[in-house]
PDB file of N, CA and C in Angstrom:
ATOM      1  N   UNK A   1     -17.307  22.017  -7.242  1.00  0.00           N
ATOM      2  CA  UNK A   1     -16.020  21.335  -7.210  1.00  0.00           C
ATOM      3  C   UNK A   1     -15.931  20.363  -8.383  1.00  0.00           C
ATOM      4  N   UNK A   2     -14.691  20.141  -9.150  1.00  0.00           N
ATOM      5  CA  UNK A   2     -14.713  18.924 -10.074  1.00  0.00           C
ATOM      6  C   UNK A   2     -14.510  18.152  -9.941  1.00  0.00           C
ATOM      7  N   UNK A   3     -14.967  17.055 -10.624  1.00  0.00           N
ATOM      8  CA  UNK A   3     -14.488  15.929 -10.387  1.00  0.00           C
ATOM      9  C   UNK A   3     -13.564  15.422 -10.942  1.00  0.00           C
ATOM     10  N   UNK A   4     -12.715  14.471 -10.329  1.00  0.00           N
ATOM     11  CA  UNK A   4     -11.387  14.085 -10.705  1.00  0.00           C
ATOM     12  C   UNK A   4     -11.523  12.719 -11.559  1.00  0.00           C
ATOM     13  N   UNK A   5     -10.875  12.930 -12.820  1.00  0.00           N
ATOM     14  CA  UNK A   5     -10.477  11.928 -13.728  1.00  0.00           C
ATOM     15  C   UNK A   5     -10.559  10.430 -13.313  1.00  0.00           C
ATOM     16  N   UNK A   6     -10.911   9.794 -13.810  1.00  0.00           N
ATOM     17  CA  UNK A   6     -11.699   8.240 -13.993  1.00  0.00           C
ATOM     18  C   UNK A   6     -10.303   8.035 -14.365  1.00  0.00           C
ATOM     19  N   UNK A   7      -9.111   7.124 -14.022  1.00  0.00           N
ATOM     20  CA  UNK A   7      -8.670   6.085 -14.312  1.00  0.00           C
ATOM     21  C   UNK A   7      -8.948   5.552 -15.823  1.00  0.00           C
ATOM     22  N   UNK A   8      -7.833   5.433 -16.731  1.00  0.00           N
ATOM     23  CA  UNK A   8      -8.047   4.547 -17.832  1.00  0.00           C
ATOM     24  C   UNK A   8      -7.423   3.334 -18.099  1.00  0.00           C
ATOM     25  N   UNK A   9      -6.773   3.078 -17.207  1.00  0.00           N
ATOM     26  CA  UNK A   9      -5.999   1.822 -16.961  1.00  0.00           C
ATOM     27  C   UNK A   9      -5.820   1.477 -15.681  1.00  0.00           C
ATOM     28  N   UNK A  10      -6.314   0.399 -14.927  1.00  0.00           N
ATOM     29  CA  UNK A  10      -5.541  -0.099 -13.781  1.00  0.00           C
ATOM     30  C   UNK A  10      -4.789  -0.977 -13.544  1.00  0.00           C
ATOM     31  N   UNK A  11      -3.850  -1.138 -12.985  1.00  0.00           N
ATOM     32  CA  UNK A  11      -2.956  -2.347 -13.232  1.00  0.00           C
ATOM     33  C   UNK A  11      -2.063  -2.671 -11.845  1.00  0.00           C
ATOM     34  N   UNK A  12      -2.199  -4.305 -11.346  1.00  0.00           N
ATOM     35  CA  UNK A  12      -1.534  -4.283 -10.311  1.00  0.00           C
ATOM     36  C   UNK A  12      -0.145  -4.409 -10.634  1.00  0.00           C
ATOM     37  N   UNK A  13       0.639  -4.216 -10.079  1.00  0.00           N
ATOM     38  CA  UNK A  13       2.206  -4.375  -9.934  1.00  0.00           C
ATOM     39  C   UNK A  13       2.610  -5.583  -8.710  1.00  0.00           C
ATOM     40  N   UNK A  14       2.619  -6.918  -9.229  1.00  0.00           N
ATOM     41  CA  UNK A  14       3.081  -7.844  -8.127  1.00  0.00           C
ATOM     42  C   UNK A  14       4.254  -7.268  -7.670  1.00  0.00           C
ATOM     43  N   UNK A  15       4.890  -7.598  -8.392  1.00  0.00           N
ATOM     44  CA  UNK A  15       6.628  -7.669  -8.323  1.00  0.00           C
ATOM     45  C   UNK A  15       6.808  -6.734  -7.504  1.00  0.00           C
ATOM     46  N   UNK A  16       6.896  -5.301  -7.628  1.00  0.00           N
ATOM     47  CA  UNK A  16       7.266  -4.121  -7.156  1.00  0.00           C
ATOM     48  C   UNK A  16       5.719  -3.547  -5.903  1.00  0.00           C
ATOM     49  N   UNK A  17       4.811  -4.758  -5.784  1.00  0.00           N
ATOM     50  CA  UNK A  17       3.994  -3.925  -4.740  1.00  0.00           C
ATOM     51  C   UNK A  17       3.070  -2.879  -4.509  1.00  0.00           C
ATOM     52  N   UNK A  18       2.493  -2.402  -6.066  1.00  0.00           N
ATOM     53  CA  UNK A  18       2.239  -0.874  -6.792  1.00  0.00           C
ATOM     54  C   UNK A  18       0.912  -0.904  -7.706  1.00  0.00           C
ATOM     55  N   UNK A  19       0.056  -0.198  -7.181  1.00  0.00           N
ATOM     56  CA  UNK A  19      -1.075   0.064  -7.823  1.00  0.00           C
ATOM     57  C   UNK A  19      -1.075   1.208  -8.924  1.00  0.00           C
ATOM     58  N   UNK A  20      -0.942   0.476 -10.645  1.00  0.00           N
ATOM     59  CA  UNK A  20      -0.502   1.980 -11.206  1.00  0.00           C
ATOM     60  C   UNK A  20      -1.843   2.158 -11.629  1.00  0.00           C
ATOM     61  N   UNK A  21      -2.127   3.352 -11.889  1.00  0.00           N
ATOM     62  CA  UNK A  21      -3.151   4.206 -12.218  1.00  0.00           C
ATOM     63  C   UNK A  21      -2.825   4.827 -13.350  1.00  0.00           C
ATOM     64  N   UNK A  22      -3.343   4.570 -14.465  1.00  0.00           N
ATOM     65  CA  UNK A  22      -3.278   5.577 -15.621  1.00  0.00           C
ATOM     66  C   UNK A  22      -4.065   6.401 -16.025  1.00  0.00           C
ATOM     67  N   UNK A  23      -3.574   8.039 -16.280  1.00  0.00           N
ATOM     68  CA  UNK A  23      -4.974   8.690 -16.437  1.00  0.00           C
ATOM     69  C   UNK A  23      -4.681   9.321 -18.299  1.00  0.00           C
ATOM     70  N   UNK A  24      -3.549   9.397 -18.511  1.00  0.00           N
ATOM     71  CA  UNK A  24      -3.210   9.391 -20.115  1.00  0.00           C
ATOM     72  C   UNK A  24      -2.095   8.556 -20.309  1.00  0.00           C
ATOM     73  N   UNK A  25      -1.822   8.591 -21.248  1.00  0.00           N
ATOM     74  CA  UNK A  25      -0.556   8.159 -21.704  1.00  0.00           C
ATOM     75  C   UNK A  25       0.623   9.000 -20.978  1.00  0.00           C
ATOM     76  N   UNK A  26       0.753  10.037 -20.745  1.00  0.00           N
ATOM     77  CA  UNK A  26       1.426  10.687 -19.766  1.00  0.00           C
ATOM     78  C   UNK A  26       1.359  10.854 -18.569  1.00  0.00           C
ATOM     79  N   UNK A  27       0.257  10.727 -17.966  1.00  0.00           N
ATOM     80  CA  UNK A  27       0.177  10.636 -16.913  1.00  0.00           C
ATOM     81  C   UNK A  27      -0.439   9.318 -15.970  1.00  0.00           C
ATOM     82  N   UNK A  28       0.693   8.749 -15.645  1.00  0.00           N
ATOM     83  CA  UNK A  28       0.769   7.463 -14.679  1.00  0.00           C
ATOM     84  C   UNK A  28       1.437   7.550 -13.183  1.00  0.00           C
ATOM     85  N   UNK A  29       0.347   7.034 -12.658  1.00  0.00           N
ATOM     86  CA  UNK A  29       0.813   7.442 -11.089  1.00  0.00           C
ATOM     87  C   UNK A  29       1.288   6.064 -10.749  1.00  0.00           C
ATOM     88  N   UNK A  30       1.919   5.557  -9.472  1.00  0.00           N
ATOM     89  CA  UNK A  30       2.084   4.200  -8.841  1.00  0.00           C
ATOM     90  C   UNK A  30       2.210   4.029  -7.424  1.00  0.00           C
ATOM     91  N   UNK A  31       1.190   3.776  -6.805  1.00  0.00           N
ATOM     92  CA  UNK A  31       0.952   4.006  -5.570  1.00  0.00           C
ATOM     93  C   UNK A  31       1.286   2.805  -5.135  1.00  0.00           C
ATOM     94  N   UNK A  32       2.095   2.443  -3.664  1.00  0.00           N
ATOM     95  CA  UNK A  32       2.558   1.346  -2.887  1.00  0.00           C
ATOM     96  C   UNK A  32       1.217   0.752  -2.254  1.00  0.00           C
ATOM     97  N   UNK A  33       1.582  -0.682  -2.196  1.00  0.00           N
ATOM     98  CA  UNK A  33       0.163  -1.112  -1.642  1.00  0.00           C
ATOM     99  C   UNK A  33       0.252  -0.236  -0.097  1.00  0.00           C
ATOM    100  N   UNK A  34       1.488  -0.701   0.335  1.00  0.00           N
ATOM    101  CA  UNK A  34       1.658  -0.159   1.649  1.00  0.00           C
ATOM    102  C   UNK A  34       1.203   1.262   2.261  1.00  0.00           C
ATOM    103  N   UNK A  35       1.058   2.494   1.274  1.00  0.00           N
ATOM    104  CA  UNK A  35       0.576   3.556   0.994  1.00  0.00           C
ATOM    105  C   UNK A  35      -0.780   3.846   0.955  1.00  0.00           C
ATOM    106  N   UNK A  36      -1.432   3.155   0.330  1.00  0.00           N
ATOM    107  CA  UNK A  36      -2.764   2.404  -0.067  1.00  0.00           C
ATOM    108  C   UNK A  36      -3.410   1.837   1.566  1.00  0.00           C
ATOM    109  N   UNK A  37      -2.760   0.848   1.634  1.00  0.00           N
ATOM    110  CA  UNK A  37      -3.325   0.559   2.962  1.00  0.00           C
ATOM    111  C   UNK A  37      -3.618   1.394   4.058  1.00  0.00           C
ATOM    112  N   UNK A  38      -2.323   1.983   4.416  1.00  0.00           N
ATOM    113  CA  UNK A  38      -2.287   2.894   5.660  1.00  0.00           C
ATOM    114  C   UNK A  38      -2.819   4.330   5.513  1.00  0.00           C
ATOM    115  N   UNK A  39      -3.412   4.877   4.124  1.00  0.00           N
ATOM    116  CA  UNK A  39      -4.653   5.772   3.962  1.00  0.00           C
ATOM    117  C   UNK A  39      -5.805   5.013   3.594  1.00  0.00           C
ATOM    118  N   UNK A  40      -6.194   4.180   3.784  1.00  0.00           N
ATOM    119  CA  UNK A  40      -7.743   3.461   3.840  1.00  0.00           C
ATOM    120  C   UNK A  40      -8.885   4.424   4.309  1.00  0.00           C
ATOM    121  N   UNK A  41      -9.534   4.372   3.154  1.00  0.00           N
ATOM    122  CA  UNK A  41     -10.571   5.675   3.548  1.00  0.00           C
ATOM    123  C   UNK A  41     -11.648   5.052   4.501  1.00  0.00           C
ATOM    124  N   UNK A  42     -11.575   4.046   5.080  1.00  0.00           N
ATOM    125  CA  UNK A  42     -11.981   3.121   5.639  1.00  0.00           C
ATOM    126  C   UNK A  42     -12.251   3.745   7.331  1.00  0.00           C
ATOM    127  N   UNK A  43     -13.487   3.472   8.145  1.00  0.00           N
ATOM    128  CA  UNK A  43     -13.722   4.257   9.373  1.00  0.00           C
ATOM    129  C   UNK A  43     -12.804   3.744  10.418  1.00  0.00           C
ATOM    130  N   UNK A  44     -12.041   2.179  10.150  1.00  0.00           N
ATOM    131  CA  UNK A  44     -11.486   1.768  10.423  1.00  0.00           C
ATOM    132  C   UNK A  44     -10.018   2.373  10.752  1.00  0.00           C
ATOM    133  N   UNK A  45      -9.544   2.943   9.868  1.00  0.00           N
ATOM    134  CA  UNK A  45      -8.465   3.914   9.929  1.00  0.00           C
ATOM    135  C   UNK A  45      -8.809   5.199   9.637  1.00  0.00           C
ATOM    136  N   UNK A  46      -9.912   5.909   9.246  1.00  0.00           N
ATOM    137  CA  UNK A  46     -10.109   7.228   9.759  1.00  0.00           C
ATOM    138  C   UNK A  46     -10.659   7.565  10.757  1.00  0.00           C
ATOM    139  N   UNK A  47     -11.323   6.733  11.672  1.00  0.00           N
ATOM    140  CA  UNK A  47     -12.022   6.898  13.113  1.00  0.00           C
ATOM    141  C   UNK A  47     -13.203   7.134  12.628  1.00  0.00           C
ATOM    142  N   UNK A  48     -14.028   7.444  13.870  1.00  0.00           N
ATOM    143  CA  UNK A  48     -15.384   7.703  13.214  1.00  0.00           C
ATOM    144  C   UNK A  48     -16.221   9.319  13.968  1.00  0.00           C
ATOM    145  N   UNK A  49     -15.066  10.241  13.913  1.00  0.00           N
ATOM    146  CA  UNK A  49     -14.943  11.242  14.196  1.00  0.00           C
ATOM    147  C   UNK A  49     -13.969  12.510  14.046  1.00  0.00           C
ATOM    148  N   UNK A  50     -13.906  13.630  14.623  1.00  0.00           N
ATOM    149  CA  UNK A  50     -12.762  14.526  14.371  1.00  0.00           C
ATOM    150  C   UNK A  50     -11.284  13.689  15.342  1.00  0.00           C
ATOM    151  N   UNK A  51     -10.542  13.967  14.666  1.00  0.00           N
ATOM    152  CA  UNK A  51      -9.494  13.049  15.660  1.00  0.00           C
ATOM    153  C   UNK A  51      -9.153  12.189  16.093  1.00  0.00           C
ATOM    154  N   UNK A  52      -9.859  11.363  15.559  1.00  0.00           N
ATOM    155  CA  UNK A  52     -10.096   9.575  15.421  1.00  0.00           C
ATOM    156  C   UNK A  52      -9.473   8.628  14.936  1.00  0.00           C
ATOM    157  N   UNK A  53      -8.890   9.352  13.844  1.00  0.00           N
ATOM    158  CA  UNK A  53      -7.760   8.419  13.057  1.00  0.00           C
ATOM    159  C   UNK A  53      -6.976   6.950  13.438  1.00  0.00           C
ATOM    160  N   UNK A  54      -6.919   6.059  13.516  1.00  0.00           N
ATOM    161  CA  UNK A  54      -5.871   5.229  14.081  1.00  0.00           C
ATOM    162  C   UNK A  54      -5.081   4.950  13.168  1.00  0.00           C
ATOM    163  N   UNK A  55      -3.795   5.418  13.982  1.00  0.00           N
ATOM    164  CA  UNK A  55      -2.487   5.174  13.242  1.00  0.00           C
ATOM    165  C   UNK A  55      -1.913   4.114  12.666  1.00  0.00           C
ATOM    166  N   UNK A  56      -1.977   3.356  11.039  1.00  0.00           N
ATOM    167  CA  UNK A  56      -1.715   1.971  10.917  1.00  0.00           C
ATOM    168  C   UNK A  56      -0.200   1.587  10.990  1.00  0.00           C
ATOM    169  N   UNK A  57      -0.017   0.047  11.857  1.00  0.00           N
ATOM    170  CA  UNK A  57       1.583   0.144  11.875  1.00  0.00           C
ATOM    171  C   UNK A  57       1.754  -1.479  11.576  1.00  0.00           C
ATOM    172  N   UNK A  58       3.407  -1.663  11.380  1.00  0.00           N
ATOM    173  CA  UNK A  58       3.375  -2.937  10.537  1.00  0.00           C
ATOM    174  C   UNK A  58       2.749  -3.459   9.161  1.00  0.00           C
ATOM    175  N   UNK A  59       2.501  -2.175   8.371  1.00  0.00           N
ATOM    176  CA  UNK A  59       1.857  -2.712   6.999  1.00  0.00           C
ATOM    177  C   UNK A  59       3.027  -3.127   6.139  1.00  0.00           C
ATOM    178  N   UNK A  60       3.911  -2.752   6.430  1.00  0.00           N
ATOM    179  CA  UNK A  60       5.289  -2.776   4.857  1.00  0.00           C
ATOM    180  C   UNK A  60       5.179  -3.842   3.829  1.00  0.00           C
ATOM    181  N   UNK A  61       4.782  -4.885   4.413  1.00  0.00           N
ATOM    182  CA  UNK A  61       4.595  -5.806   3.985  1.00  0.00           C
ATOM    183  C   UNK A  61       3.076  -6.488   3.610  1.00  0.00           C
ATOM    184  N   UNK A  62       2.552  -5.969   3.416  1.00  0.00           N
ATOM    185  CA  UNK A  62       0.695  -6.135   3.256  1.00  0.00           C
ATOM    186  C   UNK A  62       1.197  -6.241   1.593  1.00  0.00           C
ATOM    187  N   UNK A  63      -0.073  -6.924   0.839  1.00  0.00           N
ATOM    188  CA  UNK A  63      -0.347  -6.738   0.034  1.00  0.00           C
ATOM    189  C   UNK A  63      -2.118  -6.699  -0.638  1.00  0.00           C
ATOM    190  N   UNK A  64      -2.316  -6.469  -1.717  1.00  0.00           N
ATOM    191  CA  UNK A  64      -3.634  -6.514  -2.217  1.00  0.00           C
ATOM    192  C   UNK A  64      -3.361  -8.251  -2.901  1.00  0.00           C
ATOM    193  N   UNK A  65      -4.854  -8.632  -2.362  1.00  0.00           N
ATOM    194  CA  UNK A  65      -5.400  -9.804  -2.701  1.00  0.00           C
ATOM    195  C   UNK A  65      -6.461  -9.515  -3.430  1.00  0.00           C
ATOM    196  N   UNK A  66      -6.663  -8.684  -3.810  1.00  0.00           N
ATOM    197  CA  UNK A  66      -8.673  -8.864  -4.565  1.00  0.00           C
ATOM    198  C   UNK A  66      -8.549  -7.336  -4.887  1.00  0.00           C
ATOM    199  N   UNK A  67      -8.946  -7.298  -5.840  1.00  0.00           N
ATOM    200  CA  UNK A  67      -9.445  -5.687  -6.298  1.00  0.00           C
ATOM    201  C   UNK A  67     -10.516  -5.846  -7.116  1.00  0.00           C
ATOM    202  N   UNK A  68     -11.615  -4.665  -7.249  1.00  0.00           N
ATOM    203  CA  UNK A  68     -12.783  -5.131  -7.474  1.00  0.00           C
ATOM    204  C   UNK A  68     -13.722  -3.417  -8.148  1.00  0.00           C
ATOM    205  N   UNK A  69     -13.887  -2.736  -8.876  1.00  0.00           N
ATOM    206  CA  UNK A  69     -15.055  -1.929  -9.265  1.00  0.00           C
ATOM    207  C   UNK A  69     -16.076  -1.678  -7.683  1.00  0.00           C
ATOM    208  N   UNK A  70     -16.553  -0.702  -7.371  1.00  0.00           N
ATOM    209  CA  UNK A  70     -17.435  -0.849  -6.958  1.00  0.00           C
ATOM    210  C   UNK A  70     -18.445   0.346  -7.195  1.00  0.00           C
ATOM    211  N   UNK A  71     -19.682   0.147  -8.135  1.00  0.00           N
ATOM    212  CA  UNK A  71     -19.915   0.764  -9.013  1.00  0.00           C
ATOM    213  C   UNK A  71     -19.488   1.391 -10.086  1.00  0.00           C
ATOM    214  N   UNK A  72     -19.679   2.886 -10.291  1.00  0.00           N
ATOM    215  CA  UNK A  72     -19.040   3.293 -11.359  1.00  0.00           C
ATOM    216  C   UNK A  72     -18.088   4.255 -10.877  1.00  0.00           C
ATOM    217  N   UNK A  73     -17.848   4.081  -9.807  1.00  0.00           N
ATOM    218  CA  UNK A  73     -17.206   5.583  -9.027  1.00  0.00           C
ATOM    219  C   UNK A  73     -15.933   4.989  -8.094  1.00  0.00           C
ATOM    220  N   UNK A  74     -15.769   3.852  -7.416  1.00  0.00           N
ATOM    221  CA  UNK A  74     -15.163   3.523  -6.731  1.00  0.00           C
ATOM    222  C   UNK A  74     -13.917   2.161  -6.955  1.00  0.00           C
ATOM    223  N   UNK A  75     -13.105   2.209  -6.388  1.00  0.00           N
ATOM    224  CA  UNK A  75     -12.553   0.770  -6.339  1.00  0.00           C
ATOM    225  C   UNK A  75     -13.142   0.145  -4.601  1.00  0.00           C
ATOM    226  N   UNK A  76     -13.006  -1.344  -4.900  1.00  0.00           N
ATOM    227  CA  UNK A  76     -12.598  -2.112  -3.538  1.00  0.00           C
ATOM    228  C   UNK A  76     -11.525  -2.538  -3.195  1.00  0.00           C
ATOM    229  N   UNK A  77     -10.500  -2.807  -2.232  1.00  0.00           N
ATOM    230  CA  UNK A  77      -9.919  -3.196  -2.376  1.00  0.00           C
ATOM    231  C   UNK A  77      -9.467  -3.668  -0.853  1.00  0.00           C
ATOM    232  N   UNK A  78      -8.831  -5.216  -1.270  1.00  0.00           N
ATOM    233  CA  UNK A  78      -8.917  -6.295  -0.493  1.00  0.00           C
ATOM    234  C   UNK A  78      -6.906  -6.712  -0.178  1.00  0.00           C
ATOM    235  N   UNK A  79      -7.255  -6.428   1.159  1.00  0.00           N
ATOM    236  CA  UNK A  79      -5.401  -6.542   1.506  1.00  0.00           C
ATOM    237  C   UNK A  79      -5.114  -8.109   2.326  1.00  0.00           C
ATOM    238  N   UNK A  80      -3.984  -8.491   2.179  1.00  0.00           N
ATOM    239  CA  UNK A  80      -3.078  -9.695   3.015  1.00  0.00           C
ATOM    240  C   UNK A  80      -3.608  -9.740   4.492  1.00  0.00           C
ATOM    241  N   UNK A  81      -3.500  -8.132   4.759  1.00  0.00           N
ATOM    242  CA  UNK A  81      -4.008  -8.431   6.489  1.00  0.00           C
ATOM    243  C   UNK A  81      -5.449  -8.748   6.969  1.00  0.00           C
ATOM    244  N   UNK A  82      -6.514  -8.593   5.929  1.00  0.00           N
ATOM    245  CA  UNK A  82      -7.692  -9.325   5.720  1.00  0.00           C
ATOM    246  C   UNK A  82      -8.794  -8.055   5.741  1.00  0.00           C
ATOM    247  N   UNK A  83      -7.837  -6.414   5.625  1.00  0.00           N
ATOM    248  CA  UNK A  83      -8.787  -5.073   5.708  1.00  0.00           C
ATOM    249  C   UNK A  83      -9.107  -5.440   4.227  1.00  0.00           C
ATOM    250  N   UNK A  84     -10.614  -5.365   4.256  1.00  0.00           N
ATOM    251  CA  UNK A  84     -11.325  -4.581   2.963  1.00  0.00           C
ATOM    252  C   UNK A  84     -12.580  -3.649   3.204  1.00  0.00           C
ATOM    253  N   UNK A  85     -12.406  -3.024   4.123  1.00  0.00           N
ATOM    254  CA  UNK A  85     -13.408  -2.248   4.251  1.00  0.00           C
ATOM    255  C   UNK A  85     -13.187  -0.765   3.909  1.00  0.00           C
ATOM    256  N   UNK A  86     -13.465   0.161   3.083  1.00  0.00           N
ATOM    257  CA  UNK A  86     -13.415   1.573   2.654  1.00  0.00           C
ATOM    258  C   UNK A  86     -13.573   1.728   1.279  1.00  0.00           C
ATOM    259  N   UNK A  87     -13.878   2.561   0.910  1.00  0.00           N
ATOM    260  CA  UNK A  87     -14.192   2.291  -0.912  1.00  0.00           C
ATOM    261  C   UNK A  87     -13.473   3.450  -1.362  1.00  0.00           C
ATOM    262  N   UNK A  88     -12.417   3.046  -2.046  1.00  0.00           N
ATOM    263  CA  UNK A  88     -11.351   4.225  -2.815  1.00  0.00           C
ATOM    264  C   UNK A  88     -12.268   4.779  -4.064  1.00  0.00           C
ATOM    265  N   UNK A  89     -13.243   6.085  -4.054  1.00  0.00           N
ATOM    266  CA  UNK A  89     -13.184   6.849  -4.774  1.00  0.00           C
ATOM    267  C   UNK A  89     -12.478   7.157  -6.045  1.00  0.00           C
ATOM    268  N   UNK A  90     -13.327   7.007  -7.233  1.00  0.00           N
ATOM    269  CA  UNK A  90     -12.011   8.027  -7.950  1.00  0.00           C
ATOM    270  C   UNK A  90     -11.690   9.310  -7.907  1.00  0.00           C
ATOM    271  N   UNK A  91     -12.545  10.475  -6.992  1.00  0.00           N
ATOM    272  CA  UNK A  91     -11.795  11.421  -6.437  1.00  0.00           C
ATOM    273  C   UNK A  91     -10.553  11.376  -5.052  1.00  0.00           C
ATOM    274  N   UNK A  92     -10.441  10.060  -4.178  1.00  0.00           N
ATOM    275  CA  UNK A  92      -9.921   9.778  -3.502  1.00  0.00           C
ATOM    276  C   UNK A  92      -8.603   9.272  -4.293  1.00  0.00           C
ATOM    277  N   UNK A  93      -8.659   8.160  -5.382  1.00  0.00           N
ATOM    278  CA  UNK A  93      -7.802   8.024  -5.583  1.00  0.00           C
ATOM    279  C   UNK A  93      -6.439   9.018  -6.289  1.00  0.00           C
ATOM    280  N   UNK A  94      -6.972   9.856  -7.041  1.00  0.00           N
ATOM    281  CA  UNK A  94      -6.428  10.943  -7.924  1.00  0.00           C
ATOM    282  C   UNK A  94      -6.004  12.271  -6.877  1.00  0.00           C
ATOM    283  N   UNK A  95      -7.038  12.222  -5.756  1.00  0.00           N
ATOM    284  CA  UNK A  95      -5.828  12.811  -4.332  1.00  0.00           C
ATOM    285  C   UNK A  95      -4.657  12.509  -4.275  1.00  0.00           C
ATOM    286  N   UNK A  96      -4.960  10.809  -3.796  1.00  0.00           N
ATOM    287  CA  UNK A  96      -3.286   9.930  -3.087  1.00  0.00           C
ATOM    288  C   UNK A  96      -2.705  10.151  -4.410  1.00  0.00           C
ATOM    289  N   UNK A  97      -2.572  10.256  -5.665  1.00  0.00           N
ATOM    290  CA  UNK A  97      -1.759  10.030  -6.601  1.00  0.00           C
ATOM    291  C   UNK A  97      -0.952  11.628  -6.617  1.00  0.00           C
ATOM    292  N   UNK A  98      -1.745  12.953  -6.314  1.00  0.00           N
ATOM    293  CA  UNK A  98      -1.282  14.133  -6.809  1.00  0.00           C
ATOM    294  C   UNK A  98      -0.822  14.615  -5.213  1.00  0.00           C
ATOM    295  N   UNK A  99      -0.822  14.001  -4.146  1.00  0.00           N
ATOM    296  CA  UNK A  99      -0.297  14.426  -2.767  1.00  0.00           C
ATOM    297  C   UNK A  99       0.027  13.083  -2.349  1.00  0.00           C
ATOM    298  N   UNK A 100       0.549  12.451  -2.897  1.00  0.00           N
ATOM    299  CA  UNK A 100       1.477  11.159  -2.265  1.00  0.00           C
ATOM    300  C   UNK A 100       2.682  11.744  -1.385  1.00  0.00           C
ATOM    301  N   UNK A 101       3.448  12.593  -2.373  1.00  0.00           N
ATOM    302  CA  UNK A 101       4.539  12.844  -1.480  1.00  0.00           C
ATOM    303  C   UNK A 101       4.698  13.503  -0.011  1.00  0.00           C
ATOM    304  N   UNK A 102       3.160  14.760   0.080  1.00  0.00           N
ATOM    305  CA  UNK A 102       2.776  14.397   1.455  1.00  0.00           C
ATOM    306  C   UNK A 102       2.081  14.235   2.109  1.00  0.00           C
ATOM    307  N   UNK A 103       1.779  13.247   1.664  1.00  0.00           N
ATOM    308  CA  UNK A 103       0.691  12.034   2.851  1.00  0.00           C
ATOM    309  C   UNK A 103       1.682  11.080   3.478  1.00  0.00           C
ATOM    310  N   UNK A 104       2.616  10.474   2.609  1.00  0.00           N
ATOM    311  CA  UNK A 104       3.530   9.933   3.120  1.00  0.00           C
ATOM    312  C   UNK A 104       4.391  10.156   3.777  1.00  0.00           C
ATOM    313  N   UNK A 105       4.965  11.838   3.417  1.00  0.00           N
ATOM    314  CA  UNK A 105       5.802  12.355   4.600  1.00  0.00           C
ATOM    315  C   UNK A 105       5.010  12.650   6.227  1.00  0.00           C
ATOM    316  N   UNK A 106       3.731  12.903   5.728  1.00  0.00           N
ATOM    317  CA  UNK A 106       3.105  12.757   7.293  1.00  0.00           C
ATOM    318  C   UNK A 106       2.745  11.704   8.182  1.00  0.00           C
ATOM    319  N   UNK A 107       2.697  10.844   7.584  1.00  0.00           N
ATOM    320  CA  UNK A 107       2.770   9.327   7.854  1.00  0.00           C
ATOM    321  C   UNK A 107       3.812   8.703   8.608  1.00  0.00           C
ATOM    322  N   UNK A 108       5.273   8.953   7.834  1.00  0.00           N
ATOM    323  CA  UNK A 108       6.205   8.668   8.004  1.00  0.00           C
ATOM    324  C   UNK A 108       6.596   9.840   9.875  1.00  0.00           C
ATOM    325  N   UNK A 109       6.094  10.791   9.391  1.00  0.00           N
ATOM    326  CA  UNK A 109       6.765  11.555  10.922  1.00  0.00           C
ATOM    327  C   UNK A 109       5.224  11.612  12.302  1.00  0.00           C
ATOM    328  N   UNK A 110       4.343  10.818  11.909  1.00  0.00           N
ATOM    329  CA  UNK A 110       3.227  10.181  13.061  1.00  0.00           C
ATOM    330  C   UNK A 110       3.819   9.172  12.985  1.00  0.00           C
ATOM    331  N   UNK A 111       4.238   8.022  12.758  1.00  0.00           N
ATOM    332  CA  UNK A 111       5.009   6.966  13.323  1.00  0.00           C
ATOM    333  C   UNK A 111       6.372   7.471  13.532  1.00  0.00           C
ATOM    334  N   UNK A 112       6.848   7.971  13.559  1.00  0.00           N
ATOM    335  CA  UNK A 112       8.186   8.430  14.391  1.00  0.00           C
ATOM    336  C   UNK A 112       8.238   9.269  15.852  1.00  0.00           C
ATOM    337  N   UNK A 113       6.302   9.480  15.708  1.00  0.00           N
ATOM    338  CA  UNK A 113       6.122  10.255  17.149  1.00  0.00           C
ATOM    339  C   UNK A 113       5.673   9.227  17.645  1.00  0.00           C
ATOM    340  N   UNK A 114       4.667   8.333  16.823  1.00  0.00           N
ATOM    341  CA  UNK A 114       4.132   7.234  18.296  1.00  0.00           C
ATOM    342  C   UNK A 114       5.224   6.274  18.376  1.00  0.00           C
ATOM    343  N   UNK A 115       6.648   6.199  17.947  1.00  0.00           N
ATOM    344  CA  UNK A 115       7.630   5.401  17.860  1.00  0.00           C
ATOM    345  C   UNK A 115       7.467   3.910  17.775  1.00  0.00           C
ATOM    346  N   UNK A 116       6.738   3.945  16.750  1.00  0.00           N
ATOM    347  CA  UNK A 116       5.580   2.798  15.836  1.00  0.00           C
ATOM    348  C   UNK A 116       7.064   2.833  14.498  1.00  0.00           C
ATOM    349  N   UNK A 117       6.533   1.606  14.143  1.00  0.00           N
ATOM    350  CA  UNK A 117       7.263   1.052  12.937  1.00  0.00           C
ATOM    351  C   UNK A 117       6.734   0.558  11.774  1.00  0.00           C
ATOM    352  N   UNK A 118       7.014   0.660  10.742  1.00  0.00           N
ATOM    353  CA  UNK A 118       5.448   0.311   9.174  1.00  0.00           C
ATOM    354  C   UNK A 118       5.821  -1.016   9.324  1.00  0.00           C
TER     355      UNK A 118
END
């Protein structure tokens, strides 16, 4: 399997809430913190089994407080609601960037079944 592209720029986005990721000059992704949060590769929100998942709700408003390297392979990253536990991969991250549109649409229709609100 390959491995996915290292990030050549990271950059937070206060204003707009957005973790951009640059992997060329053409290609820039911008992921919502809120997005970010509520896929936390974290056991915390993936369970710690098949089917385990817990569904995160009330993030809309989270933000990143701390971001951090962790080694040569990973980010850390440290949110408003006080989660920092899971280590975003740079094959994890270059996932959420190339299937954002649906991770989020699945996201969006599991909180419309547990009639949960972000």
């Amino acid at each position: 399997m390959a491995t996915a592209p290292r990030p050549t720029k990271i950059k937070l986005q206060t204003q707009s809430r957005c973790l951009e990721l640059s992997y060329s000059e053409t290609e820039v992704y911008s992921l919502s913190y809120e997005f970010l949060r509520v896929l936390s590769p974290s056991a915390e929100v993936r369970g710690h089994g098949p089917n385990s998942a817990v569904l995160q709700t009330g993030k809309k408003d989270v933000y990143i407080t701390n971001i951090e390297p962790a080694g040569n392979y990973a980010l850390k990253i440290t949110y408003s609601d006080g989660h920092d536990s899971g280590l975003y991969t740079w094959d994890y991250l270059y996932d959420l960037c190339c299937q954002e549109d649906n991770y989020w649409s699945d996201y969006l229709q599991q909180l419309d079944k547990a009639g949960a609100s972000r």
